[in-house]
PDB file of N, CA and C in Angstrom:
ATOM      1  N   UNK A   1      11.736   6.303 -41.880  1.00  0.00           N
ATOM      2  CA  UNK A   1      11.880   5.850 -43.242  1.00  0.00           C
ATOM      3  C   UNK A   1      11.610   7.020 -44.177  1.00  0.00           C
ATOM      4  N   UNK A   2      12.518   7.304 -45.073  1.00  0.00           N
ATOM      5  CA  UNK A   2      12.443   8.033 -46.361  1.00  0.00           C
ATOM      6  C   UNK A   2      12.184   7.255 -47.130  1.00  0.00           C
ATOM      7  N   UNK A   3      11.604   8.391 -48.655  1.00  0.00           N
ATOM      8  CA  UNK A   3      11.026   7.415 -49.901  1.00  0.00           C
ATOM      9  C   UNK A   3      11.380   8.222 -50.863  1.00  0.00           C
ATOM     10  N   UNK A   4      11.334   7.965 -52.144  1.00  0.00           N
ATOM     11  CA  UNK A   4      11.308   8.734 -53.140  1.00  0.00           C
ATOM     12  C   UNK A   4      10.470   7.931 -54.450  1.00  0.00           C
ATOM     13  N   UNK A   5       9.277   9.193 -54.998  1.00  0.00           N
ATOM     14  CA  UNK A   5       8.550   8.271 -56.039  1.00  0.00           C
ATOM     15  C   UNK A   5       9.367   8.795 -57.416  1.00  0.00           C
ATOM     16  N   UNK A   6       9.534   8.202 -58.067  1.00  0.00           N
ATOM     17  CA  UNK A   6       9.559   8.745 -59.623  1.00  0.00           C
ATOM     18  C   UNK A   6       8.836   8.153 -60.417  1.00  0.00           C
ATOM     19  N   UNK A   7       8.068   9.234 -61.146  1.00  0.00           N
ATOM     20  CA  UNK A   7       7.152   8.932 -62.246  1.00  0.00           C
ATOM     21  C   UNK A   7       7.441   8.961 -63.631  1.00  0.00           C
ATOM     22  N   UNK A   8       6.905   7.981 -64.658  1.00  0.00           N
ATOM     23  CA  UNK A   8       7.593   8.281 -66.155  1.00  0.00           C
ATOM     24  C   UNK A   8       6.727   7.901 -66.373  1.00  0.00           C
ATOM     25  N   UNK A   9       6.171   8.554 -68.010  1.00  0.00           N
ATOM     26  CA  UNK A   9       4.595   8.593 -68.832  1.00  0.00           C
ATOM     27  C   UNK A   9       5.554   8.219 -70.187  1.00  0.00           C
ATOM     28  N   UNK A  10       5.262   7.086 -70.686  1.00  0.00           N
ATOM     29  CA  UNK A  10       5.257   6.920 -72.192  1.00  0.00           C
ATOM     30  C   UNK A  10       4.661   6.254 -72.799  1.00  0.00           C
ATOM     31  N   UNK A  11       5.562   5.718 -73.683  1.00  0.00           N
ATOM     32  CA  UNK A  11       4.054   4.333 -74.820  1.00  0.00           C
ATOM     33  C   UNK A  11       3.494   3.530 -74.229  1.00  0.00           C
ATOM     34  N   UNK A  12       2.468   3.247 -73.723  1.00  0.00           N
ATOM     35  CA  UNK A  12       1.861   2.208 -73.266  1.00  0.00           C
ATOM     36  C   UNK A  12       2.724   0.922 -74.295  1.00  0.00           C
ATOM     37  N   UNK A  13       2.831   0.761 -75.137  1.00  0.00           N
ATOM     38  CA  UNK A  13       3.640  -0.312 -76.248  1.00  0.00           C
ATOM     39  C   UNK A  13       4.529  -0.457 -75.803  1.00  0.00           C
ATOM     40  N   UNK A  14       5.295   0.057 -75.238  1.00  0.00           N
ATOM     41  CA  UNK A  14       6.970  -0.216 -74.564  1.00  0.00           C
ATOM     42  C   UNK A  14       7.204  -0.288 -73.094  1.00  0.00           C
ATOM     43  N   UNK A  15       5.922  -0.307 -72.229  1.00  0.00           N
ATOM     44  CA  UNK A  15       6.038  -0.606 -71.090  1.00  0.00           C
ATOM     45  C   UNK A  15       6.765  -1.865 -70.322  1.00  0.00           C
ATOM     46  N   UNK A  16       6.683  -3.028 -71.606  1.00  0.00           N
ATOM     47  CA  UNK A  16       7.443  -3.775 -70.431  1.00  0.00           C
ATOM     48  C   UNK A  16       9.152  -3.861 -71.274  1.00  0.00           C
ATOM     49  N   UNK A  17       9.650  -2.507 -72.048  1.00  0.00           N
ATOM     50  CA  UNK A  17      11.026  -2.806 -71.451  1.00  0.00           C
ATOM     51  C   UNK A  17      11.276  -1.468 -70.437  1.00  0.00           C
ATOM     52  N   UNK A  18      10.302  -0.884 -70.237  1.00  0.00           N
ATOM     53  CA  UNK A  18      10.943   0.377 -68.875  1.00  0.00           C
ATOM     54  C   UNK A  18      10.770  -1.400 -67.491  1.00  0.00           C
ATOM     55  N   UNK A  19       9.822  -2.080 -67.825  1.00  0.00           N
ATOM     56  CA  UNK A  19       9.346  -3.117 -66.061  1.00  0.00           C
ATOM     57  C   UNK A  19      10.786  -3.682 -66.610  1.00  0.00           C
ATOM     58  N   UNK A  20      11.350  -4.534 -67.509  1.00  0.00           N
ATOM     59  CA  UNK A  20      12.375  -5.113 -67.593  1.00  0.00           C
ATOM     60  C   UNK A  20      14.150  -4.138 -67.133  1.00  0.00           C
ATOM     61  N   UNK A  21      13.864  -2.912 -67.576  1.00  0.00           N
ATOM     62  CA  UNK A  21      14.748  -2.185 -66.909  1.00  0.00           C
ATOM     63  C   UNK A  21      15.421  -1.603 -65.605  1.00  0.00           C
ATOM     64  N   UNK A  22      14.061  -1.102 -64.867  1.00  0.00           N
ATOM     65  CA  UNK A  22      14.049  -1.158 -63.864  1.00  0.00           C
ATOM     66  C   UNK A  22      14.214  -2.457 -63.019  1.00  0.00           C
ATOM     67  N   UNK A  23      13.942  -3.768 -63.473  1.00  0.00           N
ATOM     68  CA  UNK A  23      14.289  -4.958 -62.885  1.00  0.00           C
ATOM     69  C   UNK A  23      15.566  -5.349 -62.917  1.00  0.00           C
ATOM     70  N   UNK A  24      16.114  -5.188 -63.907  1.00  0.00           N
ATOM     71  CA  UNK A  24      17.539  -6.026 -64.421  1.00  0.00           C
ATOM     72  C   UNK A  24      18.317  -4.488 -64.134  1.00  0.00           C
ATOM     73  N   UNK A  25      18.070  -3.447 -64.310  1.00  0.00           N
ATOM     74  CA  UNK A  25      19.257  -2.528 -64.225  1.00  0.00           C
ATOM     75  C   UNK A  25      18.929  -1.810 -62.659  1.00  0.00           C
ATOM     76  N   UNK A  26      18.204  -0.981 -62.365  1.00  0.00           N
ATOM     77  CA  UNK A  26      17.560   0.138 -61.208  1.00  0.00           C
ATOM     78  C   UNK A  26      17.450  -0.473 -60.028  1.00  0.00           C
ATOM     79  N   UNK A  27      16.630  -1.773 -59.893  1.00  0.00           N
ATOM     80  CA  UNK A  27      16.879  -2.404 -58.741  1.00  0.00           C
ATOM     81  C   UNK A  27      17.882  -3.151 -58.309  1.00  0.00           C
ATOM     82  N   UNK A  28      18.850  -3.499 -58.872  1.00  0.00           N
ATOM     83  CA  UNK A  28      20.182  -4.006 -58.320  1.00  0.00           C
ATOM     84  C   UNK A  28      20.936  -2.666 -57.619  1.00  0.00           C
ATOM     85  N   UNK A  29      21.080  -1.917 -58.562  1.00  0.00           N
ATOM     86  CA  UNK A  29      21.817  -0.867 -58.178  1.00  0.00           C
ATOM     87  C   UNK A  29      21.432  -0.343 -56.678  1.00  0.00           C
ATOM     88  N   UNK A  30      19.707   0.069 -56.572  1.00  0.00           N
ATOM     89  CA  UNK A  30      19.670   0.462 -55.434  1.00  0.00           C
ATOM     90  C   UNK A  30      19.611  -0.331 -54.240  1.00  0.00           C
ATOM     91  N   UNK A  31      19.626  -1.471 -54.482  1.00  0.00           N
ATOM     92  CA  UNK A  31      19.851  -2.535 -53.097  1.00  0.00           C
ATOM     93  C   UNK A  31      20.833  -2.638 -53.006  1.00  0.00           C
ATOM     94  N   UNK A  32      21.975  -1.962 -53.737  1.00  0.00           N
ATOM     95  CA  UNK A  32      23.490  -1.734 -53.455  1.00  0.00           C
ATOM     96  C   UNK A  32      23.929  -1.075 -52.268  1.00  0.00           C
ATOM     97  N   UNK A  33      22.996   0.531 -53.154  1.00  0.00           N
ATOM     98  CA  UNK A  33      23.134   1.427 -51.799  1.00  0.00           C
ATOM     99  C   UNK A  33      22.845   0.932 -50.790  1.00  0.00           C
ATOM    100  N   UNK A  34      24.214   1.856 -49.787  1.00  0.00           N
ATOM    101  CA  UNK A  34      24.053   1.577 -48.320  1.00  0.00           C
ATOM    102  C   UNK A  34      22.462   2.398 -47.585  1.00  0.00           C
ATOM    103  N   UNK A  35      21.729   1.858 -46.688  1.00  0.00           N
ATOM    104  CA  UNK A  35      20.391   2.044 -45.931  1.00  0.00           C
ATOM    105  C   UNK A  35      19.349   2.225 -47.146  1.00  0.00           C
ATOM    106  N   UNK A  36      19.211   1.486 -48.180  1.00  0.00           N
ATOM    107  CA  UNK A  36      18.339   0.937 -48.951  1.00  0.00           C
ATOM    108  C   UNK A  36      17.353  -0.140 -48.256  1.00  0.00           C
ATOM    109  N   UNK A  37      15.999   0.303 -48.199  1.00  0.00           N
ATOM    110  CA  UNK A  37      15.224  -0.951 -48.212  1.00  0.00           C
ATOM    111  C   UNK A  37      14.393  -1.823 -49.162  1.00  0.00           C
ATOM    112  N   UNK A  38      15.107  -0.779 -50.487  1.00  0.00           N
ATOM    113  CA  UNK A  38      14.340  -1.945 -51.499  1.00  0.00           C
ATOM    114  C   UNK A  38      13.744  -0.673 -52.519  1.00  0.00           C
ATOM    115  N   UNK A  39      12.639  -1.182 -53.468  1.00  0.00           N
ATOM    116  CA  UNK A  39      11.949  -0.625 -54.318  1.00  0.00           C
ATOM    117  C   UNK A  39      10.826  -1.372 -54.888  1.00  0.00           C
ATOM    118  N   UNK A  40       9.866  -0.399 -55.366  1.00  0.00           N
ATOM    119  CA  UNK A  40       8.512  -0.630 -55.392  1.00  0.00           C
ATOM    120  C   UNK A  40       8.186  -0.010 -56.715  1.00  0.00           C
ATOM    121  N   UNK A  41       7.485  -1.298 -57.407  1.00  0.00           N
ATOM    122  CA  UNK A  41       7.211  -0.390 -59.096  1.00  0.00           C
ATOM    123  C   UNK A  41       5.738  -0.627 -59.351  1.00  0.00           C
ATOM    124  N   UNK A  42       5.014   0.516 -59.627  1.00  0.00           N
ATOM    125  CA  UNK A  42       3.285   0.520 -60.226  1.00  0.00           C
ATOM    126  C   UNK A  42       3.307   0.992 -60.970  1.00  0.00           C
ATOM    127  N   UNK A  43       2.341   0.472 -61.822  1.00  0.00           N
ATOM    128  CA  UNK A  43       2.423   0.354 -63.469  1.00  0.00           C
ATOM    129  C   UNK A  43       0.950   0.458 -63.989  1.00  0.00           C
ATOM    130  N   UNK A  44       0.711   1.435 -64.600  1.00  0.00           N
ATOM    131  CA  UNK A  44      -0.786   1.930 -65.796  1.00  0.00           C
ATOM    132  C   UNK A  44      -0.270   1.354 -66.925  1.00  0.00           C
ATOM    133  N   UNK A  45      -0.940   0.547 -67.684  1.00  0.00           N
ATOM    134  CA  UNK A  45      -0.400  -0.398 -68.892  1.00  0.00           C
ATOM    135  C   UNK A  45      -1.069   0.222 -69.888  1.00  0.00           C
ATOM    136  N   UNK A  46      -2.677   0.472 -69.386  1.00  0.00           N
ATOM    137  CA  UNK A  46      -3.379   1.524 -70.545  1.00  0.00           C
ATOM    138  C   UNK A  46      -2.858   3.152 -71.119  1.00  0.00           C
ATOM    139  N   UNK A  47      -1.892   3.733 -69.610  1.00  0.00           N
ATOM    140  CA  UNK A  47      -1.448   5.413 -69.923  1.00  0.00           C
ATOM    141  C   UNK A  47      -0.136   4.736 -70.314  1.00  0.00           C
ATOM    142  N   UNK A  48       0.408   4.011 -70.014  1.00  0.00           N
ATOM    143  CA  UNK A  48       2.163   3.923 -69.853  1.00  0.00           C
ATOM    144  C   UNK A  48       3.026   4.831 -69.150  1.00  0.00           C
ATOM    145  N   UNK A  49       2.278   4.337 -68.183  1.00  0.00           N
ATOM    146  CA  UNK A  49       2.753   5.215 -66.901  1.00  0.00           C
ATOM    147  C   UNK A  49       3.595   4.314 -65.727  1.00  0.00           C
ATOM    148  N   UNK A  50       4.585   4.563 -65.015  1.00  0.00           N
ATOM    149  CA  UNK A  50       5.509   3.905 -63.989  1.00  0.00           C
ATOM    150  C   UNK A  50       5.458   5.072 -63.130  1.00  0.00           C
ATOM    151  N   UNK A  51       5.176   4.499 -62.095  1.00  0.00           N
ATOM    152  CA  UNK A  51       5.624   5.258 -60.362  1.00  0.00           C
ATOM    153  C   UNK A  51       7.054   3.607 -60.110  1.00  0.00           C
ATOM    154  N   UNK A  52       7.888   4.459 -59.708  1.00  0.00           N
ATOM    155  CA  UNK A  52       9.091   3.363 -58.986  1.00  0.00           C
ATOM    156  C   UNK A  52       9.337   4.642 -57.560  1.00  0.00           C
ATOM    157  N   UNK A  53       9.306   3.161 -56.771  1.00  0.00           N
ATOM    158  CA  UNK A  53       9.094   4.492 -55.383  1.00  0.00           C
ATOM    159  C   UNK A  53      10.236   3.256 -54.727  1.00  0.00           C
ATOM    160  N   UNK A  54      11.363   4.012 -53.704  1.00  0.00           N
ATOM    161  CA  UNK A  54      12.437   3.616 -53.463  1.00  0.00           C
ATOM    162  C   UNK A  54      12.597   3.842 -51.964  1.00  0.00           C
ATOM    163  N   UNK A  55      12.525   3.319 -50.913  1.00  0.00           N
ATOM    164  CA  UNK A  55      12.672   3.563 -49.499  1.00  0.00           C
ATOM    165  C   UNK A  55      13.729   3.407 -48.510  1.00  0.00           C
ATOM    166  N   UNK A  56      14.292   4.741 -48.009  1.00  0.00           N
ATOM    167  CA  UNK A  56      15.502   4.241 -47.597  1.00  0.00           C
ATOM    168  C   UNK A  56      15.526   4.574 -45.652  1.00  0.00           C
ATOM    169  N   UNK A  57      16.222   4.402 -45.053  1.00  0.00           N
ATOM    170  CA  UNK A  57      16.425   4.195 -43.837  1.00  0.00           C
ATOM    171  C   UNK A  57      16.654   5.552 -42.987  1.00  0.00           C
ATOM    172  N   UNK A  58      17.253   6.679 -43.339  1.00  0.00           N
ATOM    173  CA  UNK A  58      17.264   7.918 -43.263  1.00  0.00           C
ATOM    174  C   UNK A  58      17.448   8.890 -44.847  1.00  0.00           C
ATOM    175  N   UNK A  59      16.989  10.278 -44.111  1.00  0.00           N
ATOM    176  CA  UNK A  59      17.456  11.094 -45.495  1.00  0.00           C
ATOM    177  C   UNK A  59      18.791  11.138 -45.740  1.00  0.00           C
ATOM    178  N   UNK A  60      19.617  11.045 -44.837  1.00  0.00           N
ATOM    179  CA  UNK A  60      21.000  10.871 -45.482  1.00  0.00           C
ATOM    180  C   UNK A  60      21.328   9.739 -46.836  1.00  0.00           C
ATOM    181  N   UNK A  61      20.805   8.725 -46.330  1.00  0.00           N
ATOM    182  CA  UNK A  61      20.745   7.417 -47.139  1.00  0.00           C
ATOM    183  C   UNK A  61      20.220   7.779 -48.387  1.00  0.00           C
ATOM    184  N   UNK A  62      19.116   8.624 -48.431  1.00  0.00           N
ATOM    185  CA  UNK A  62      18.097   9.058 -49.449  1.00  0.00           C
ATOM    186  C   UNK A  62      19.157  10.163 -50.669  1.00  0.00           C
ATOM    187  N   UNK A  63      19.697  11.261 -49.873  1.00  0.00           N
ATOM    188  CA  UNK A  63      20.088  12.292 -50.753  1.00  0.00           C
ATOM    189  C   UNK A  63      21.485  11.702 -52.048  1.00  0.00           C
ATOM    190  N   UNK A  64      22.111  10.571 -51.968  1.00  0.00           N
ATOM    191  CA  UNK A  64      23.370  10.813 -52.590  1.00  0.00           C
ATOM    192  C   UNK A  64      22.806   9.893 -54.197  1.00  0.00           C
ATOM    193  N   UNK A  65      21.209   9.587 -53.583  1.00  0.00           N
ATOM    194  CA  UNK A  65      20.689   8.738 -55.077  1.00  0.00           C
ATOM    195  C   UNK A  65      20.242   9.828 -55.891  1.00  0.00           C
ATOM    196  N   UNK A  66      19.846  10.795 -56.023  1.00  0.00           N
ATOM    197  CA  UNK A  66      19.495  12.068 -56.449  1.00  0.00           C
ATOM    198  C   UNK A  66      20.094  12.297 -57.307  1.00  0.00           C
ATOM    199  N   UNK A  67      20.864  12.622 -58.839  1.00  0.00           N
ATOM    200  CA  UNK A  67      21.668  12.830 -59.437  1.00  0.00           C
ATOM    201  C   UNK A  67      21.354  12.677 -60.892  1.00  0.00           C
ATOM    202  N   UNK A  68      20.631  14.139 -61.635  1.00  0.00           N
ATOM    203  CA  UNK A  68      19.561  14.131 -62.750  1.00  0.00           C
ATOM    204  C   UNK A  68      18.999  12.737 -62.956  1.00  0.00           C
ATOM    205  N   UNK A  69      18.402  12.497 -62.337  1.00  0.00           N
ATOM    206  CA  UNK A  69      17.145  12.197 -62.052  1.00  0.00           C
ATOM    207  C   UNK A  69      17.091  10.487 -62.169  1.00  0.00           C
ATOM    208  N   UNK A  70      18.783   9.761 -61.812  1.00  0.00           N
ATOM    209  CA  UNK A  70      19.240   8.451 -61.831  1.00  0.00           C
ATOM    210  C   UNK A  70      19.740   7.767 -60.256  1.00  0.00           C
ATOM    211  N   UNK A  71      20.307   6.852 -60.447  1.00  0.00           N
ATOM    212  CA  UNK A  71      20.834   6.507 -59.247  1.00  0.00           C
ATOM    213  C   UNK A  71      21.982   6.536 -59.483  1.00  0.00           C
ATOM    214  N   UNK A  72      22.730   6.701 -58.427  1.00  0.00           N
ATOM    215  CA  UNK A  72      24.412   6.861 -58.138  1.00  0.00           C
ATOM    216  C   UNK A  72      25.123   7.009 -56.341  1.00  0.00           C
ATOM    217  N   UNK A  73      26.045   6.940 -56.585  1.00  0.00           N
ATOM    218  CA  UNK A  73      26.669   6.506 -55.324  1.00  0.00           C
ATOM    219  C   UNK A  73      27.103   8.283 -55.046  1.00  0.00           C
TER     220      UNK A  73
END
């Protein structure tokens, strides 16, 4: 199993439209990809901070989501 974390620091005040984003937009997409096992989001509400960590089945599976710093096919 491969993973990938990405981290984002902003307003603690606007944290839940990055949780609403990543729900409704980021995680569909990557349960698209092929050898996706899903995604995982932790959340500092006091820093406004997000880790979204994404696990896939090999690094092949892993490398074609890579693409400044979004998901894509």
């Amino acid at each position: 199993m491969y993973a990938r974390v990405t981290t984002v620091d902003g307003d603690p005040g606007r944290i839940d439209e990055v949780i609403t984003f990543v729900k409704e937009t980021v995680e569909p997409l990557v349960r698209q990809q092929p050898g996706s096992f899903g995604l995982a989001m932790f959340i500092n509400r006091e820093k406004g901070r997000v880790a979204v960590t994404t696990a896939w089945e090999s690094e092949a599976a892993r490398a074609p989501t890579w693409s400044r710093g979004s998901v894509s096919g």
